[in-house]
Each structure stands twice: as C-alpha cells, then as structure tokens.
PDB file of N, CA and C in Angstrom:
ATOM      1  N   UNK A   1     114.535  44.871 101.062  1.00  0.00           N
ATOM      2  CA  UNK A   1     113.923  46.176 101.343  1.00  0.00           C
ATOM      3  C   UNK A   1     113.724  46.962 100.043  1.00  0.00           C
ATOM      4  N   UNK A   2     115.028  47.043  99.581  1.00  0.00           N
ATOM      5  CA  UNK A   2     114.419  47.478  98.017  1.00  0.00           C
ATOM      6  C   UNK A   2     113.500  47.244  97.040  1.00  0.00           C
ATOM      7  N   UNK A   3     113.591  46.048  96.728  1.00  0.00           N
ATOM      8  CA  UNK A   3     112.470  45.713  95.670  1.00  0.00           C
ATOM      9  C   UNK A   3     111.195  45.704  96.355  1.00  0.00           C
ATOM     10  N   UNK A   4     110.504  45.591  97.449  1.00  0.00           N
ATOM     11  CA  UNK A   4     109.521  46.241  97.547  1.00  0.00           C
ATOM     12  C   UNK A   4     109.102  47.675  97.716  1.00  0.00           C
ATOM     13  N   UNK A   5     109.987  48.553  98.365  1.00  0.00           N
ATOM     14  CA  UNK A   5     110.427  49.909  97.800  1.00  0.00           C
ATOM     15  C   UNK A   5     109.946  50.343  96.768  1.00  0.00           C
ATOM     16  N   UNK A   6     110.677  49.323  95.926  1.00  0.00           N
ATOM     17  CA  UNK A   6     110.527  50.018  94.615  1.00  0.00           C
ATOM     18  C   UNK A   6     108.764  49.854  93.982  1.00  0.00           C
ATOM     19  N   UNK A   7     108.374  48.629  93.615  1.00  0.00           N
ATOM     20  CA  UNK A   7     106.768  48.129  93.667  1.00  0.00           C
ATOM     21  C   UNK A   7     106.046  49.290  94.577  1.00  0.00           C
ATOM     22  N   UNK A   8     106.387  49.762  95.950  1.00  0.00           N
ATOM     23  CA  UNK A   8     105.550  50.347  96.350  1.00  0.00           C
ATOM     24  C   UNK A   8     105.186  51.738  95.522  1.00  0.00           C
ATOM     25  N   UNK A   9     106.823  52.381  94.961  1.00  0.00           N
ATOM     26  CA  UNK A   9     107.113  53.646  94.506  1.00  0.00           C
ATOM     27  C   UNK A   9     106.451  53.174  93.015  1.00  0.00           C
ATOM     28  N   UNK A  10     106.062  51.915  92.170  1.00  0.00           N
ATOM     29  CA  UNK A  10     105.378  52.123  90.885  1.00  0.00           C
ATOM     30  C   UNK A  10     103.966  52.277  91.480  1.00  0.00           C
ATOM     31  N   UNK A  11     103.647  51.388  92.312  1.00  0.00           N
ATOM     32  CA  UNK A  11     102.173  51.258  92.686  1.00  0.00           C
ATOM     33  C   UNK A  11     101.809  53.006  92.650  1.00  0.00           C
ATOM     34  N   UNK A  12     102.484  53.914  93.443  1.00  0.00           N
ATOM     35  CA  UNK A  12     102.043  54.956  93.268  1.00  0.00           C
ATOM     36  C   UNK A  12     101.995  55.978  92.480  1.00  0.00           C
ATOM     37  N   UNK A  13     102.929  55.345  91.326  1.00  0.00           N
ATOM     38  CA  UNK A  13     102.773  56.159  90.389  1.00  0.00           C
ATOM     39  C   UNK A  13     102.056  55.751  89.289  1.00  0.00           C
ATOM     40  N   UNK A  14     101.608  54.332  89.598  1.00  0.00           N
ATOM     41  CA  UNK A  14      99.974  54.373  88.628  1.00  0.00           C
ATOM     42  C   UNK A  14      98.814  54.721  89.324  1.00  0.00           C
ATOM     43  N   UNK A  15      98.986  55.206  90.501  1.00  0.00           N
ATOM     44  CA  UNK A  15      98.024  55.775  91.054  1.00  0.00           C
ATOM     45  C   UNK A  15      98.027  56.971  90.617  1.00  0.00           C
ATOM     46  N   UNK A  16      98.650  57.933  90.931  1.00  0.00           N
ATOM     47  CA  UNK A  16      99.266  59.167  90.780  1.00  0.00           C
ATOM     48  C   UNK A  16      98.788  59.942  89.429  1.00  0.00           C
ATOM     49  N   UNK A  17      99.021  58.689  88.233  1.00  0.00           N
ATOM     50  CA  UNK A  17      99.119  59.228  86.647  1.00  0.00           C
ATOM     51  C   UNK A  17      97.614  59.503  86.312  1.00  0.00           C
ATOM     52  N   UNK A  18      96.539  58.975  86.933  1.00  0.00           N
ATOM     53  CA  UNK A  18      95.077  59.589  86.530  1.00  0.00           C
ATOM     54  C   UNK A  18      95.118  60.811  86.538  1.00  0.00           C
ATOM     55  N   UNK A  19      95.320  60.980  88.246  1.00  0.00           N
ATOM     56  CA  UNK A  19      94.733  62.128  88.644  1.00  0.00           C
ATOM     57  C   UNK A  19      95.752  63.102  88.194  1.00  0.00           C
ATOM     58  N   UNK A  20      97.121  63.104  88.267  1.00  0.00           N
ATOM     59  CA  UNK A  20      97.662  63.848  87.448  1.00  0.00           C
ATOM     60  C   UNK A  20      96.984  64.583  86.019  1.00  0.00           C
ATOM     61  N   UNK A  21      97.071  63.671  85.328  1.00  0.00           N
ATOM     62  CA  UNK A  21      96.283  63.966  83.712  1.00  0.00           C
ATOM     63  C   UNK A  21      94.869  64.567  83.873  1.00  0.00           C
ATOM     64  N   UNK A  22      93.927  64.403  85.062  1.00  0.00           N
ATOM     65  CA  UNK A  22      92.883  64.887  85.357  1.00  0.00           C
ATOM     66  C   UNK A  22      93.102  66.335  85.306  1.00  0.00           C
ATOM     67  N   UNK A  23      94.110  66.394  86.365  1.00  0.00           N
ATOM     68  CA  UNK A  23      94.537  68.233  86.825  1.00  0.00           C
ATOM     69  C   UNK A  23      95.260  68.819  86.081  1.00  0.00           C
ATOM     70  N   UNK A  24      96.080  68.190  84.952  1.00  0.00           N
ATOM     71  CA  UNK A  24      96.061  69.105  84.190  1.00  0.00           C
ATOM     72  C   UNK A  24      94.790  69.460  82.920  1.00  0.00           C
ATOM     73  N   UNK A  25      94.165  68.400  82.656  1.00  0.00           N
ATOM     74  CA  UNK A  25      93.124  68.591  82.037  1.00  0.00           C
ATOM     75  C   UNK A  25      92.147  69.949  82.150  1.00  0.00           C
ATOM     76  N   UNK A  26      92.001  69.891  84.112  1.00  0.00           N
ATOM     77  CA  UNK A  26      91.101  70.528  84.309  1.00  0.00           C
ATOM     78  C   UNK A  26      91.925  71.812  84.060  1.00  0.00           C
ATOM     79  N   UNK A  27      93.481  71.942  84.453  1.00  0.00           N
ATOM     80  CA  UNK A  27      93.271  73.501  84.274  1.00  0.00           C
ATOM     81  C   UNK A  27      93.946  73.819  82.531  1.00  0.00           C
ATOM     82  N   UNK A  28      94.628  73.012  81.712  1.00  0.00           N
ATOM     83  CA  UNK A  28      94.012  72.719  79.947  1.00  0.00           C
ATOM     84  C   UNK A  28      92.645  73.746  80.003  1.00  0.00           C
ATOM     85  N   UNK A  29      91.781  73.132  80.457  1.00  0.00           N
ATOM     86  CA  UNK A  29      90.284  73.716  80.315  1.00  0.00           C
ATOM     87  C   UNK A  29      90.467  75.197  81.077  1.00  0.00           C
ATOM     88  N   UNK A  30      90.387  75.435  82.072  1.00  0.00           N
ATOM     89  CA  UNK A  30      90.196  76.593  82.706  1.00  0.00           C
ATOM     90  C   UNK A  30      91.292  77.682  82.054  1.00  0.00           C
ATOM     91  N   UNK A  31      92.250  77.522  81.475  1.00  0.00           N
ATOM     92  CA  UNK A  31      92.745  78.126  80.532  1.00  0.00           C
ATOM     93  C   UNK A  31      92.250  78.456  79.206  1.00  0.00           C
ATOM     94  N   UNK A  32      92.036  77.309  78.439  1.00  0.00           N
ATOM     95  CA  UNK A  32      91.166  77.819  77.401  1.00  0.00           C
ATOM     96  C   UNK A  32      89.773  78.371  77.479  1.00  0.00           C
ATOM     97  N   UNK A  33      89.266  78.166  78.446  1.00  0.00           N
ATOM     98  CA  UNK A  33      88.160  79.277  79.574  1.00  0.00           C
ATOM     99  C   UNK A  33      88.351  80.893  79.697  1.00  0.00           C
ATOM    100  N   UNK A  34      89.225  80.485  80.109  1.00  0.00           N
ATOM    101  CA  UNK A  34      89.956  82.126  79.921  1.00  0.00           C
ATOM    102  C   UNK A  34      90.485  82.771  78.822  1.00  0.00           C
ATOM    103  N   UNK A  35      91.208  82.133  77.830  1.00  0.00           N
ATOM    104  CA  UNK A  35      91.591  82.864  76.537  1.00  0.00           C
ATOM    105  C   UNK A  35      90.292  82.840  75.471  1.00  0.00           C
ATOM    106  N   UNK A  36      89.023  81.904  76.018  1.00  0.00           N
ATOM    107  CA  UNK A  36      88.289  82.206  75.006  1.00  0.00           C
ATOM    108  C   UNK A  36      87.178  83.562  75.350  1.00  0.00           C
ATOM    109  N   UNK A  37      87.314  84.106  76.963  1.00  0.00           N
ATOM    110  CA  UNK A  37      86.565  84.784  77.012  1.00  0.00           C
ATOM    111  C   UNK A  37      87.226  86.632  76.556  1.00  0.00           C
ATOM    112  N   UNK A  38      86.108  86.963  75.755  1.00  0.00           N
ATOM    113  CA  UNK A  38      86.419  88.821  75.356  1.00  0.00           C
ATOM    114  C   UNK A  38      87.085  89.821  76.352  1.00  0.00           C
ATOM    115  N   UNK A  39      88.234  89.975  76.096  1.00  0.00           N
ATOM    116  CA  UNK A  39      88.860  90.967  77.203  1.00  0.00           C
ATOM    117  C   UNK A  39      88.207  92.311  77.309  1.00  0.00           C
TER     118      UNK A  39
END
C-alpha cells in the first residue's frame, strides 16, 4: 500500500510543480504591475 502511495504522492507533485511556478509567476508579474505603476 505504501509504495504506491508514495509514486502516487510524487506523480502529483510533478504535476503540481508547473503550475505552481506558473502562479507564482503570474502574480511575480502582477506585482511588479503594480509597483511599476505611478501612485
């Protein structure tokens, strides 16, 4: 039971790690969006 457990729990965390890095990307961006605009 475990060791596939576990395979299942990497499988999803190479799923996981795109879109992760995506969302922070996007808000990376929407931040520097905001500090670059004139208060």
């Amino acid at each position: 039971l475990l060791p596939s457990f576990l395979s299942l729990f990497k499988i999803s965390i190479v799923d996981l790690t795109p879109k992760l890095s995506k969302f922070k990307s996007n808000i990376s961006s929407r931040i520097s969006m905001l500090e670059d605009t004139p208060k």
